[in-house]
N, C-alpha and C. Protein backbone atom coordinates (compact mmCIF):
# COMPACT_ATOMS: atom_id res chain seq x y z
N UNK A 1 0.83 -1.20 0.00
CA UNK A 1 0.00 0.00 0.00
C UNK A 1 0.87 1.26 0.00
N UNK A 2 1.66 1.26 0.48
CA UNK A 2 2.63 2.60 0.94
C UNK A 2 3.68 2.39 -0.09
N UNK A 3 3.74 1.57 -0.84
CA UNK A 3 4.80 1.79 -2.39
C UNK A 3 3.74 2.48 -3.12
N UNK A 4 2.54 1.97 -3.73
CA UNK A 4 1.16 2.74 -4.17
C UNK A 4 1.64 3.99 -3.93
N UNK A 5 1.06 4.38 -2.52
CA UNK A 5 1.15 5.71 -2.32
C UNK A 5 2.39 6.70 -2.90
N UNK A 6 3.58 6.03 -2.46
CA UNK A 6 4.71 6.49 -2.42
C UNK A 6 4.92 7.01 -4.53
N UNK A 7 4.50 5.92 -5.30
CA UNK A 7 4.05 5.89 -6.72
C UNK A 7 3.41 7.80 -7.51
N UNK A 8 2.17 7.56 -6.29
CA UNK A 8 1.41 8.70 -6.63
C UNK A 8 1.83 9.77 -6.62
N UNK A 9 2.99 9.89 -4.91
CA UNK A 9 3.49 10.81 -4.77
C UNK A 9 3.96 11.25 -5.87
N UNK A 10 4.95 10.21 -6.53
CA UNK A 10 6.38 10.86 -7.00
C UNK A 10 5.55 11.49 -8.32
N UNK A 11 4.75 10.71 -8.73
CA UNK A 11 3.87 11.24 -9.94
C UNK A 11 3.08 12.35 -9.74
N UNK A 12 2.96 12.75 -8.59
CA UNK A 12 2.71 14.57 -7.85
C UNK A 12 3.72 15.46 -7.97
N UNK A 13 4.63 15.12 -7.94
CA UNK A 13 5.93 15.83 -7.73
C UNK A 13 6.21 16.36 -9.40
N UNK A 14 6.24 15.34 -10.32
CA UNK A 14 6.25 15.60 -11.43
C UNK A 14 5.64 17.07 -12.01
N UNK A 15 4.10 16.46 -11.89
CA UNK A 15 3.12 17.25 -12.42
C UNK A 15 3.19 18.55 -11.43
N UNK A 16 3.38 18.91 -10.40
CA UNK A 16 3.99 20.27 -10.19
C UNK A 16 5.22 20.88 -10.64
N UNK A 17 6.14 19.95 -10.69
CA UNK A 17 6.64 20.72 -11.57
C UNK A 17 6.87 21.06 -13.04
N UNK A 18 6.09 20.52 -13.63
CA UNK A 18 5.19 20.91 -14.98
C UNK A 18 4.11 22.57 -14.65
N UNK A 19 3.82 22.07 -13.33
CA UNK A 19 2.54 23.33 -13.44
C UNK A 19 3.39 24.92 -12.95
N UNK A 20 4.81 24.10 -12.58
CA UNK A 20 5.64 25.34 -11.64
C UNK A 20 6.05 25.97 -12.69
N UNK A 21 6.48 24.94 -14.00
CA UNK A 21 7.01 25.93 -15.06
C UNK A 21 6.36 26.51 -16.25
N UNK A 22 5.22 26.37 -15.60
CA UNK A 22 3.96 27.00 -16.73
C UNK A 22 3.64 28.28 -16.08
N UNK A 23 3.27 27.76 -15.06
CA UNK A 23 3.37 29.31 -14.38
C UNK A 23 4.70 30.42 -14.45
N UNK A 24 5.57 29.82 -14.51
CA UNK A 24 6.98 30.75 -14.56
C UNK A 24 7.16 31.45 -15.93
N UNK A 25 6.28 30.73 -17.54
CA UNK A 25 6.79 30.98 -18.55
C UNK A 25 5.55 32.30 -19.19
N UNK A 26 6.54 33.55 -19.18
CA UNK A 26 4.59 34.56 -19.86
C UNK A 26 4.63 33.88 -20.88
N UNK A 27 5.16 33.50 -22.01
CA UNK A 27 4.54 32.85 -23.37
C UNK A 27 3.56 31.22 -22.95
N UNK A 28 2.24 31.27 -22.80
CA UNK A 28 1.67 29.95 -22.46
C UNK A 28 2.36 29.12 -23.51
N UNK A 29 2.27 29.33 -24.76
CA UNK A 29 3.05 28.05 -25.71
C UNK A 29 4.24 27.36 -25.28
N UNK A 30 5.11 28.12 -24.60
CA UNK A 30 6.53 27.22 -24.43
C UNK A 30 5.95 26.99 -22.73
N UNK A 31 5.09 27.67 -22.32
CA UNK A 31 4.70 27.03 -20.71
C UNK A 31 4.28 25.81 -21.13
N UNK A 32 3.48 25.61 -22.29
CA UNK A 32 2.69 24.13 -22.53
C UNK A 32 3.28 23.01 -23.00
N UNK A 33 4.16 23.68 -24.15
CA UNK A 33 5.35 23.04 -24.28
C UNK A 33 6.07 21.39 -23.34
N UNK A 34 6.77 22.65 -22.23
CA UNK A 34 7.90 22.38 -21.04
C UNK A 34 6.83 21.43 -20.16
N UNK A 35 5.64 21.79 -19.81
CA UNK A 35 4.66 20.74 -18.91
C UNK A 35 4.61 19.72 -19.38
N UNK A 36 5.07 19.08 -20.87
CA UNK A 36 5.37 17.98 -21.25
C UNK A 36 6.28 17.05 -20.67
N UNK A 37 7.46 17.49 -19.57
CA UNK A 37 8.31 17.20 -18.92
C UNK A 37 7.78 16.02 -17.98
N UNK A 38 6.76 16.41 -17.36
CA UNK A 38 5.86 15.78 -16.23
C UNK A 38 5.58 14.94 -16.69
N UNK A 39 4.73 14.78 -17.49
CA UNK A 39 4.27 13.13 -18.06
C UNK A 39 5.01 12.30 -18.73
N UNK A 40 6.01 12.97 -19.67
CA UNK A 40 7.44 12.26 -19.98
C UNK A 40 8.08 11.68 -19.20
N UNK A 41 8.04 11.70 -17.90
CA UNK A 41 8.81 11.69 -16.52
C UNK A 41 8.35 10.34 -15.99
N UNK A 42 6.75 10.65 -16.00
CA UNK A 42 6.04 9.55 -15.34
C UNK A 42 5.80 8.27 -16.20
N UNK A 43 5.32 8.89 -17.82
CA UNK A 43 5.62 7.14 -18.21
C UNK A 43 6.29 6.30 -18.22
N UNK A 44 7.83 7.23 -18.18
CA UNK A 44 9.22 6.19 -18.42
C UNK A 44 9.27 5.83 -17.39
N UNK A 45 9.21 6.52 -15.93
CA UNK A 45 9.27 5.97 -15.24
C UNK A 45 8.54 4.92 -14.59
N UNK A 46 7.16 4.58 -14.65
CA UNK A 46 6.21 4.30 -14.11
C UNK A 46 5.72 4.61 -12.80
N UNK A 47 5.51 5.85 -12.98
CA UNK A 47 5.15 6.18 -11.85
C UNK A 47 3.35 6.35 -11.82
N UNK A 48 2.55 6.39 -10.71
CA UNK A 48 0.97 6.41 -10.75
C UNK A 48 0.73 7.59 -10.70
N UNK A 49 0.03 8.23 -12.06
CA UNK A 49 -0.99 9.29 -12.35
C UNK A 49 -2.23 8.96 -12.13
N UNK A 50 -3.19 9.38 -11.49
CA UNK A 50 -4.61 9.10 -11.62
C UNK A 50 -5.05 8.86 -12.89
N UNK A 51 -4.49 10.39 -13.63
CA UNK A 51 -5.42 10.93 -14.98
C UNK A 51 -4.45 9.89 -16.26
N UNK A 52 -4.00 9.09 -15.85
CA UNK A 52 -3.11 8.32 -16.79
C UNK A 52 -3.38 6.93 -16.66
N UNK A 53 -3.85 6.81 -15.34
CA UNK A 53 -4.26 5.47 -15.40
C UNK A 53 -5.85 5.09 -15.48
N UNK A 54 -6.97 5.80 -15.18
CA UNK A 54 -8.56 5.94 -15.41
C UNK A 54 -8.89 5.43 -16.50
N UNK A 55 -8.72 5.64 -17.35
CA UNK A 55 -8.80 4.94 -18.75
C UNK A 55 -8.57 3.99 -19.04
N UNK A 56 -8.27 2.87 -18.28
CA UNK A 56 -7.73 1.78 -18.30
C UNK A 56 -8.76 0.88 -17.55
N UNK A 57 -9.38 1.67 -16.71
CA UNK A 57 -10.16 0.98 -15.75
C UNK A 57 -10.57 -0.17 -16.46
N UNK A 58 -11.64 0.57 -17.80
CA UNK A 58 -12.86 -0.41 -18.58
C UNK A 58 -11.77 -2.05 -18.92
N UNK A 59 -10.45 -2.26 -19.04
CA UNK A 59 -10.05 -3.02 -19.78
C UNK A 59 -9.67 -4.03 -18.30
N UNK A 60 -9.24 -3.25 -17.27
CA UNK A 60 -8.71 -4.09 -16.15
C UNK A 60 -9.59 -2.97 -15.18
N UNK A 61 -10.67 -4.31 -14.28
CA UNK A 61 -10.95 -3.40 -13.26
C UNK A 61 -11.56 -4.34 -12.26
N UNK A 62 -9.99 -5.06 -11.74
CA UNK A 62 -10.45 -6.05 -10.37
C UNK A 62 -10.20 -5.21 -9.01
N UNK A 63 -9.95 -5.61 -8.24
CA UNK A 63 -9.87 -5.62 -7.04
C UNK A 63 -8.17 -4.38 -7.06
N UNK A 64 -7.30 -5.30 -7.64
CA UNK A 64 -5.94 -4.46 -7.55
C UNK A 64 -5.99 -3.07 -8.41
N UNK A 65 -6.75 -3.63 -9.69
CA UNK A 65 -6.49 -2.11 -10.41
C UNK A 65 -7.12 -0.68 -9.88
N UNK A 66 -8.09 -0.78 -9.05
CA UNK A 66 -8.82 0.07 -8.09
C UNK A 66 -7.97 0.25 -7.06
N UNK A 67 -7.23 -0.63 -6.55
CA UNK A 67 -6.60 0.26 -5.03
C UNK A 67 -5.21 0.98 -5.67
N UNK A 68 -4.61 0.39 -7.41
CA UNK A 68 -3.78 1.44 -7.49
C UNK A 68 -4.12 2.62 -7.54
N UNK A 69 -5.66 2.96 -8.22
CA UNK A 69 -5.87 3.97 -8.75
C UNK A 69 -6.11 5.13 -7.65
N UNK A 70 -6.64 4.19 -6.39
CA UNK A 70 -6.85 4.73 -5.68
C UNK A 70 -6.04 5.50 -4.52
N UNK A 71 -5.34 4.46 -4.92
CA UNK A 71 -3.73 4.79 -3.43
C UNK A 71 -3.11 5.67 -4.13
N UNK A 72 -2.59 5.53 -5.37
CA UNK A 72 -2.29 6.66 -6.51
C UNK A 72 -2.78 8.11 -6.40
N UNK A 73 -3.80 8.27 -6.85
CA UNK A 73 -4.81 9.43 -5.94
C UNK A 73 -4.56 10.15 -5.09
N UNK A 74 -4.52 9.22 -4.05
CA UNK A 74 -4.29 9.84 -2.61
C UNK A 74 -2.41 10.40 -2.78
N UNK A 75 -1.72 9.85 -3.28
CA UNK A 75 -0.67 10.08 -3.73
C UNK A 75 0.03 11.32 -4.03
N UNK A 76 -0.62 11.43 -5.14
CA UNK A 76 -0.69 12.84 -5.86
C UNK A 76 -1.74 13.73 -5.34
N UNK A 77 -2.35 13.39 -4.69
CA UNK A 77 -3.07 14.95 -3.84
C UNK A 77 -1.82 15.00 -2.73
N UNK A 78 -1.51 14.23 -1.98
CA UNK A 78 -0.12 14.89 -1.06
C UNK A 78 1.09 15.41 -1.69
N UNK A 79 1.17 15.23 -2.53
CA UNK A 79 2.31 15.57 -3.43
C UNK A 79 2.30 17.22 -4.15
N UNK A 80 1.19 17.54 -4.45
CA UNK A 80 0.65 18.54 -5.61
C UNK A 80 0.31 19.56 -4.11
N UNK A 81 -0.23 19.07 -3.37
CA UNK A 81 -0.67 20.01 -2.08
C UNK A 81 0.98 20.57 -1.49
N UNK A 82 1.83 19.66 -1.09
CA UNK A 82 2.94 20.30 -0.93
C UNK A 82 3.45 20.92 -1.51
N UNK A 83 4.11 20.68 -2.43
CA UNK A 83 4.62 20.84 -3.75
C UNK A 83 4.08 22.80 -4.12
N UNK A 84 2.38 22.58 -4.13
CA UNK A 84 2.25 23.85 -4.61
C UNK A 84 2.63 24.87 -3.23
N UNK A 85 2.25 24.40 -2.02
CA UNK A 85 2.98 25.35 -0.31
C UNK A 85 4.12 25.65 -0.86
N UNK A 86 4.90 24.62 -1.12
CA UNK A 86 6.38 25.41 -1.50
C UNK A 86 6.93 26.13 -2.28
N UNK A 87 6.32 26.10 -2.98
CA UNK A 87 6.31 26.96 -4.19
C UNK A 87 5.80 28.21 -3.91
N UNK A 88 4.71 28.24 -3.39
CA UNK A 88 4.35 29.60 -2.79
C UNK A 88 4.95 30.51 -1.85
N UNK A 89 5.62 29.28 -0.81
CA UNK A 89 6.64 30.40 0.03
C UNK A 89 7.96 30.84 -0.52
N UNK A 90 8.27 29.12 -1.25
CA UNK A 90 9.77 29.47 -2.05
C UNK A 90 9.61 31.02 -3.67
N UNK A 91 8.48 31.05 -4.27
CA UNK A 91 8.62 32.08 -5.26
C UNK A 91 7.31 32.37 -5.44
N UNK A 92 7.31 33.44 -4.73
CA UNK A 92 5.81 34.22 -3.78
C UNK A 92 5.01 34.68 -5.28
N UNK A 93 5.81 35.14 -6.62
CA UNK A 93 5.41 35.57 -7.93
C UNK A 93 4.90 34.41 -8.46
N UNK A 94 4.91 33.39 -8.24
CA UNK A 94 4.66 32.07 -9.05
C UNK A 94 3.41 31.73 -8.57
N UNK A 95 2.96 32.20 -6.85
CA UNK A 95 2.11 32.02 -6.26
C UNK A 95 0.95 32.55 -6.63
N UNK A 96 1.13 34.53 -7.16
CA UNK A 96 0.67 35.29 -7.25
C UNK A 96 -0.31 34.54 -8.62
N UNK A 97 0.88 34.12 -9.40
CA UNK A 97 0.00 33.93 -10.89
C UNK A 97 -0.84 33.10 -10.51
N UNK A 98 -0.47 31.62 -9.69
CA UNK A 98 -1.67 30.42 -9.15
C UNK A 98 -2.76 31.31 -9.19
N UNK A 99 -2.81 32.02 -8.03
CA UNK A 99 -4.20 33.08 -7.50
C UNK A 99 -5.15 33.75 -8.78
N UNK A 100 -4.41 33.78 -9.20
CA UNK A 100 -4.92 34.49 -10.55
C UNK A 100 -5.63 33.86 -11.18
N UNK A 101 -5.29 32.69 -11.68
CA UNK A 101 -5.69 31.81 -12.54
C UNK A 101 -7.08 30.82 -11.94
N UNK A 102 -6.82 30.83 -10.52
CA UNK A 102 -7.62 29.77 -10.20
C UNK A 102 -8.61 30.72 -9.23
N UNK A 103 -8.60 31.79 -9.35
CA UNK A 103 -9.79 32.75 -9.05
C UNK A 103 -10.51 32.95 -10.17
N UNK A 104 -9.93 32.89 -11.27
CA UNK A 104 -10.38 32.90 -12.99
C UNK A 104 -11.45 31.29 -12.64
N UNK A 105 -10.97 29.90 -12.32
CA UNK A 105 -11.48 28.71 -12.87
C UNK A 105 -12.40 28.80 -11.65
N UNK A 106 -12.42 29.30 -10.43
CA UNK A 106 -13.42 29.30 -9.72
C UNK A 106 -14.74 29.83 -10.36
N UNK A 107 -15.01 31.06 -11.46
CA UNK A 107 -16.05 31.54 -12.00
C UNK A 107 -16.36 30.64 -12.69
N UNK A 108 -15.71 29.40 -13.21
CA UNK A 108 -16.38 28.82 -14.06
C UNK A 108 -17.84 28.21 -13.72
N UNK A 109 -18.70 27.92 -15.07
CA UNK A 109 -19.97 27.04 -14.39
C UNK A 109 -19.44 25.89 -14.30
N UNK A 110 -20.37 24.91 -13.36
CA UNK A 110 -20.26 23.53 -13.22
C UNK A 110 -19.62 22.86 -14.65
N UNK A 111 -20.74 23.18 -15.16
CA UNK A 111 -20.78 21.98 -16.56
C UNK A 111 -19.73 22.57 -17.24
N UNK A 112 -19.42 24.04 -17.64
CA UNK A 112 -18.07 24.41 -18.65
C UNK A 112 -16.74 23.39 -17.26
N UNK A 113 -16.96 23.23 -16.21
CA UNK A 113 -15.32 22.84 -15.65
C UNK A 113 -15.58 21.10 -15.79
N UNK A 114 -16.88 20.67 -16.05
CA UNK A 114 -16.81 19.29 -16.25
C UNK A 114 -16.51 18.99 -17.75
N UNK A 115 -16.97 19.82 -18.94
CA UNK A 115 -16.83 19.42 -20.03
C UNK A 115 -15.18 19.78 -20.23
N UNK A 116 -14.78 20.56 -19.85
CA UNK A 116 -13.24 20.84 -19.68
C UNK A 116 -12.04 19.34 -19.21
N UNK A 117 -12.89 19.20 -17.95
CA UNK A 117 -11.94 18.23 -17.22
C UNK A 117 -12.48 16.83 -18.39
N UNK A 118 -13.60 16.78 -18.69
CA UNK A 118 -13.84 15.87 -19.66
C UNK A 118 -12.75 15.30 -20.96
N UNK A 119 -12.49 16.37 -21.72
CA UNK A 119 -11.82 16.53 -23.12
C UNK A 119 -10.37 16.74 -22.59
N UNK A 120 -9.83 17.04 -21.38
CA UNK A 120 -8.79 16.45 -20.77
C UNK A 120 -8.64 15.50 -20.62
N UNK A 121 -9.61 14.37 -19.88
CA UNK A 121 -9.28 13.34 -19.64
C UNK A 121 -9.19 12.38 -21.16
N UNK A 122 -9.70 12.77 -22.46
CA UNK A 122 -9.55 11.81 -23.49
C UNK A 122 -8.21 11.93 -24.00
N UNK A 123 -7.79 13.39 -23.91
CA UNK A 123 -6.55 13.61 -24.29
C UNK A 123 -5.11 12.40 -23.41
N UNK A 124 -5.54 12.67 -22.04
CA UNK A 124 -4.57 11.80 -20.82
C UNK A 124 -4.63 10.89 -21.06
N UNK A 125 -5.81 10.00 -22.09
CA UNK A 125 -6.08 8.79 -22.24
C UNK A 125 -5.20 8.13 -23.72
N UNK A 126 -5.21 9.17 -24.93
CA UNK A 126 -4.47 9.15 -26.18
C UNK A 126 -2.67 8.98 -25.42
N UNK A 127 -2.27 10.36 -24.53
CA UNK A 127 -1.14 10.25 -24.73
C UNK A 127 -0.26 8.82 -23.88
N UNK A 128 -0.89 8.07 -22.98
CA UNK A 128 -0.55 7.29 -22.01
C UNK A 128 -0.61 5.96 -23.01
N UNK A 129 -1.62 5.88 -23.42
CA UNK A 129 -1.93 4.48 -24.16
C UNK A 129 -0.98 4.45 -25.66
N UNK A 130 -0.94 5.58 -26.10
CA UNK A 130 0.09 5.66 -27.33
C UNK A 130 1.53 4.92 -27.15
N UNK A 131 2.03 5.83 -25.22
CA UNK A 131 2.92 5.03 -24.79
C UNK A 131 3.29 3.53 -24.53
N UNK A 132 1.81 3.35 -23.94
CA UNK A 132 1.99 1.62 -23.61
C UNK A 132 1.96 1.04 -24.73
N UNK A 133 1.04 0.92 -25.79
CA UNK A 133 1.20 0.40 -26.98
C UNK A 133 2.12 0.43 -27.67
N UNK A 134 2.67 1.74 -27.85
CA UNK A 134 3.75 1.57 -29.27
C UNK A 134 5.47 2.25 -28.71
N UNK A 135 5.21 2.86 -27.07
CA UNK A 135 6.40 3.28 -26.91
C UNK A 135 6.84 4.39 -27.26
N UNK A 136 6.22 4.98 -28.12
CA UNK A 136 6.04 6.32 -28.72
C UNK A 136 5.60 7.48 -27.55
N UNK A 137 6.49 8.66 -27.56
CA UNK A 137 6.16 9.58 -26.70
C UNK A 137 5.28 10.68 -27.57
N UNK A 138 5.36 10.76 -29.10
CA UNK A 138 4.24 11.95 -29.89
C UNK A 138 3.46 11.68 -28.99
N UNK A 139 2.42 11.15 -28.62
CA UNK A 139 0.89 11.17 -27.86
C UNK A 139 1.33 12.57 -26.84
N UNK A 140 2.58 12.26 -25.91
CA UNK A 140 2.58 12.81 -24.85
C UNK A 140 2.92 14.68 -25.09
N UNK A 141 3.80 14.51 -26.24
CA UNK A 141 4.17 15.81 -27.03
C UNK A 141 2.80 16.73 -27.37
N UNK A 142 1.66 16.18 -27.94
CA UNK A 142 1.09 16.71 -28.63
C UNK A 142 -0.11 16.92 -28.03
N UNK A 143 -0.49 15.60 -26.98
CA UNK A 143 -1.73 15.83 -25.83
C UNK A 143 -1.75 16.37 -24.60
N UNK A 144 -0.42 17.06 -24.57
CA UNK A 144 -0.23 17.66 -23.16
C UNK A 144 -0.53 19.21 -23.48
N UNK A 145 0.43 20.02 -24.50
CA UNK A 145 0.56 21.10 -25.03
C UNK A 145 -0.97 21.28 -25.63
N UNK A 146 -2.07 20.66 -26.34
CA UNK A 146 -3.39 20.79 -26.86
C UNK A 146 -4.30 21.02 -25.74
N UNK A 147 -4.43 20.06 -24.60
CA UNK A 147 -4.92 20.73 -23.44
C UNK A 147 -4.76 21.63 -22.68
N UNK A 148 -3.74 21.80 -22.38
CA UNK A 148 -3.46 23.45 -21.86
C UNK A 148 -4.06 24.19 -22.38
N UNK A 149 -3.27 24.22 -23.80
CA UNK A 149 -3.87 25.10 -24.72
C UNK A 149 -5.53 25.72 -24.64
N UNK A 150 -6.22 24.93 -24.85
CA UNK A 150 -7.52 24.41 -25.44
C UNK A 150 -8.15 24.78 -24.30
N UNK A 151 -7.40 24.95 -22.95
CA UNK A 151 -8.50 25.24 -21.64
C UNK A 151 -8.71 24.02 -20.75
N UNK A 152 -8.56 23.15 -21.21
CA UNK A 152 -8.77 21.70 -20.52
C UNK A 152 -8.60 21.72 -19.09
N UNK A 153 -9.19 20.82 -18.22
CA UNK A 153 -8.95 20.91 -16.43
C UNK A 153 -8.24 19.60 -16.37
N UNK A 154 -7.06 19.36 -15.69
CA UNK A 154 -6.78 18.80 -15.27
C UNK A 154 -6.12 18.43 -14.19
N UNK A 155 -7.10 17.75 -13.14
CA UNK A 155 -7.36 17.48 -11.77
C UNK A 155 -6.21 17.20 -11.18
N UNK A 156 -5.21 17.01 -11.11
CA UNK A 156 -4.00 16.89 -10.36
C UNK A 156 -2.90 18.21 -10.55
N UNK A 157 -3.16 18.45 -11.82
CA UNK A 157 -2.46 19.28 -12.04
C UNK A 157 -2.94 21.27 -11.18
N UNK A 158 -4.45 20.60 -11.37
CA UNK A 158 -5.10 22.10 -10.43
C UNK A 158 -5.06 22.16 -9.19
N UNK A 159 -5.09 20.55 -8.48
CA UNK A 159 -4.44 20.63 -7.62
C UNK A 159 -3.25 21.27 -7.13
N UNK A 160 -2.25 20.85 -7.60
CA UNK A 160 -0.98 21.90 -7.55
C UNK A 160 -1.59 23.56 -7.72
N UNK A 161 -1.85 23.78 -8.83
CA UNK A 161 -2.22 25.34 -9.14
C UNK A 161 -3.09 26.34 -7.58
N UNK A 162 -4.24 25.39 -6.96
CA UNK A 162 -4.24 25.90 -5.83
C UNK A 162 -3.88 25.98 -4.81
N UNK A 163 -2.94 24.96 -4.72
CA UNK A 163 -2.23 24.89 -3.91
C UNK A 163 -1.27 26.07 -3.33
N UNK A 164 -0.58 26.07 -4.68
CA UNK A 164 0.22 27.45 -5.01
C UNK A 164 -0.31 28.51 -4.68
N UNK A 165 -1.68 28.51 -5.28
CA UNK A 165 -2.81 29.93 -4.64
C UNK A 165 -2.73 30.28 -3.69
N UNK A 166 -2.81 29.25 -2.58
CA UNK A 166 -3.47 29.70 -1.28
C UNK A 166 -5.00 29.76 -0.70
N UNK A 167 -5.54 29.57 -2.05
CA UNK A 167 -7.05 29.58 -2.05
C UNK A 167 -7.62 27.94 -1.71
N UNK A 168 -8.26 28.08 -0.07
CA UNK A 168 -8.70 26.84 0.42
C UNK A 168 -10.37 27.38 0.69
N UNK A 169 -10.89 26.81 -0.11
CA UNK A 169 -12.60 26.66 0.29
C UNK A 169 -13.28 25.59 0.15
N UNK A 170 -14.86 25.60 0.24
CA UNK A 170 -15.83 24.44 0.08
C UNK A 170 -15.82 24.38 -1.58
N UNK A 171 -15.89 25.94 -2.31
CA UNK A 171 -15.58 25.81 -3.68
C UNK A 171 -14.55 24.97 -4.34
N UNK A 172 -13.64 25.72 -4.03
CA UNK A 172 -12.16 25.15 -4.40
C UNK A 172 -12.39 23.62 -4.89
N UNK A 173 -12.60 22.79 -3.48
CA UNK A 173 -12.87 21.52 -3.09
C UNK A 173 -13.73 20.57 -3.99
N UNK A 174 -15.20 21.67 -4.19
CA UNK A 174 -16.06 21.18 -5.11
C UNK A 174 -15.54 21.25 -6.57
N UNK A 175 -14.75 22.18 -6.91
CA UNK A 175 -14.07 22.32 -8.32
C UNK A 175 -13.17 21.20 -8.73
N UNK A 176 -12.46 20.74 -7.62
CA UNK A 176 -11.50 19.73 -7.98
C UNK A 176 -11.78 18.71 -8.12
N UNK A 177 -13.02 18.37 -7.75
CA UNK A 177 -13.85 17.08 -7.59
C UNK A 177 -14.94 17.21 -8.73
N UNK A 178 -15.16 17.98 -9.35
CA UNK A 178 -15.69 18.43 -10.50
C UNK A 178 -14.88 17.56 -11.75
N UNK A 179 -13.57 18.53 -11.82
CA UNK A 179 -12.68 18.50 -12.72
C UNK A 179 -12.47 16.39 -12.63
N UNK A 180 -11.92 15.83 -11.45
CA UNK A 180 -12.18 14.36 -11.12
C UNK A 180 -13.02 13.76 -11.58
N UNK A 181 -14.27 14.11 -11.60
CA UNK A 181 -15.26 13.55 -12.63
C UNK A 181 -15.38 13.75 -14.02
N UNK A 182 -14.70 14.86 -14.65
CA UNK A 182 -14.88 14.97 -15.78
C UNK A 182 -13.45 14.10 -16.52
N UNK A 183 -12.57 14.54 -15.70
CA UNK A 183 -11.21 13.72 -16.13
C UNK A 183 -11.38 12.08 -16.67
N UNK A 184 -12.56 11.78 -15.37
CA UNK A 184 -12.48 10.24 -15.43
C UNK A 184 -13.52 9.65 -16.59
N UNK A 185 -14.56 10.65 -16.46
CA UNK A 185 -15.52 10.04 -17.76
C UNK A 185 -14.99 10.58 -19.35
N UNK A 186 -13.98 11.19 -19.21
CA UNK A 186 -13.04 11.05 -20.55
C UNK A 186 -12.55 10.43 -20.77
N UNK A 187 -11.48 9.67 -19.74
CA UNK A 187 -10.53 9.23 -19.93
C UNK A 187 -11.02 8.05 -20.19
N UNK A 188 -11.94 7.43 -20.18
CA UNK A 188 -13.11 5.96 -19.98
C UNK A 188 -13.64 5.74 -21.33
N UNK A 189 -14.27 6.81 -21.90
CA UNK A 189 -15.05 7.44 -23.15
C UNK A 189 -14.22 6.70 -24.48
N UNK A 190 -13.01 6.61 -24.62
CA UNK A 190 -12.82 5.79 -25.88
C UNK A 190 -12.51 4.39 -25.64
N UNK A 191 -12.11 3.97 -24.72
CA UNK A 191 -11.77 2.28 -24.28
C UNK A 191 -12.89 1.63 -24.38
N UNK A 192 -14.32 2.26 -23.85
CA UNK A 192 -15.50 1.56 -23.37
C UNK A 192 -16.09 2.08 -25.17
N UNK A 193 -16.21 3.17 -25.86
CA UNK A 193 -16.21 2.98 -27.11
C UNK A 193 -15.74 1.51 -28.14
N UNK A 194 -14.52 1.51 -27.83
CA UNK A 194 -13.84 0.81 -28.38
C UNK A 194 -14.10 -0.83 -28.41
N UNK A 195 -14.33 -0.82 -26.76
CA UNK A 195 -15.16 -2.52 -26.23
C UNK A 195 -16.34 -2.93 -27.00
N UNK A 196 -17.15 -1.48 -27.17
CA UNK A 196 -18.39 -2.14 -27.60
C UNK A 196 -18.26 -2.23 -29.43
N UNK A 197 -17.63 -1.53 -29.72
CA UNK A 197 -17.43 -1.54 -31.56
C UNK A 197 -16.72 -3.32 -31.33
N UNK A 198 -15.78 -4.13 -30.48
CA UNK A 198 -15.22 -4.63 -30.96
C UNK A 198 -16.58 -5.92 -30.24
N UNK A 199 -17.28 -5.84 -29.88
CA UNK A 199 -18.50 -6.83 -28.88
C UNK A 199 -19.35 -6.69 -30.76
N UNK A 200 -19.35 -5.48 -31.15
CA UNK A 200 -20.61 -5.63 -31.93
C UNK A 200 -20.05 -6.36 -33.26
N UNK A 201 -18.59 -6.39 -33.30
CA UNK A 201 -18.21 -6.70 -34.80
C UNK A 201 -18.12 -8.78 -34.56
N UNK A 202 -17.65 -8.32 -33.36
CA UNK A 202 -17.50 -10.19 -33.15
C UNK A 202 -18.74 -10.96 -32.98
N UNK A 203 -20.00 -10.35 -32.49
CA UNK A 203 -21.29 -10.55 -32.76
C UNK A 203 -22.16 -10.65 -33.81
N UNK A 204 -21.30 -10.24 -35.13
CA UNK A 204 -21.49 -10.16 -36.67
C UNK A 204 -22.31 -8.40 -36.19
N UNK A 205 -22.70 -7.30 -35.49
CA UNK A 205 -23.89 -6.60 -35.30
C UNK A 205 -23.49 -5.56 -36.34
């Protein structure tokens, strides 16, 4: 259980500092860029992303693949929660921008931060599986930098971002758990596609 955890962590650690150097860069393009670092980091390594492993559920989903996902989780919320404290005391300007940004995603409505965290999570789902399949990092190049881009939420990574803020509420809380649901019914959305095209073709349907 505590390797799990320990997994999630390190895969927290990552993804802040992906979000540390997005925040540091004024051009968002090379901020979106460089956040490619983080997930580059974690596939080779194997380390546990939530938003990297959800998508997987539909194909494996016993008993073990749930407590990684889960211990994982818990992982990277301790990780992204520190991670962004330090950052805030260590470079108080980096903090400033968090605040900014995630006083911006607090206005969002419900449904714009679920359809967001949504079309994130299909993206987390292209660039991870590209990896396992073919070894190929393009997925990770091209689906990391498109979500940023594009607005996308992604739940570990905002984690960090408020962290950095400083901004602790019932909102906050509900946003991130928002973004968690939308992440996960993306990231689900082409595997469970995919199950049933391949149920209907072997069925002659």
């Amino acid at each position: 259980m505590l390797k799990k955890v320990l997994s999630g962590v390190q895969a927290g650690i990552m993804i802040s500092i992906g979000g540390a150097v997005f925040l540091a860069c004024d051009n968002r393009y090379i901020g979106a860029a460089l956040f490619t670092v983080a997930l580059l980091t974690i596939c080779i390594k194997g380390y546990s992303l939530y938003t990297g492993k959800i998508g997987f559920i539909p194909e494996k989903h016993d008993k073990e693949a749930f407590s990684v996902l889960l211990t994982g989780l818990l992982g990277n919320l301790i990780a992204t929660v520190i991670c962004g404290y330090l950052i805030r005391f260590g470079l108080p300007a980096l903090g400033d921008t968090a605040e900014t940004i995630c006083t911006a995603k607090l206005d969002q409505p419900f449904v714009s931060t679920l359809i967001r965290g949504f079309f994130c999570g299909v993206l987390m789902y292209v660039a991870v599986s590209v990896w396992r399949d073919k070894q190929k990092i393009v997925g990770i190049l091209f689906c990391i930098p498109v979500f940023i881009l594009a607005g996308f939420e992604h739940s570990i990574a905002d984690m960090f971002y408020f962290a950095a803020s400083g901004i602790v509420s019932l909102k906050a809380f509900a946003f991130i758990w928002t973004v968690i649901l939308g992440n996960t019914l993306g990231g689900m959305i082409l595997p469970v596609l995919g199950a049933e095209r391949i149920r209907n073709y072997s069925s002659g349907g």
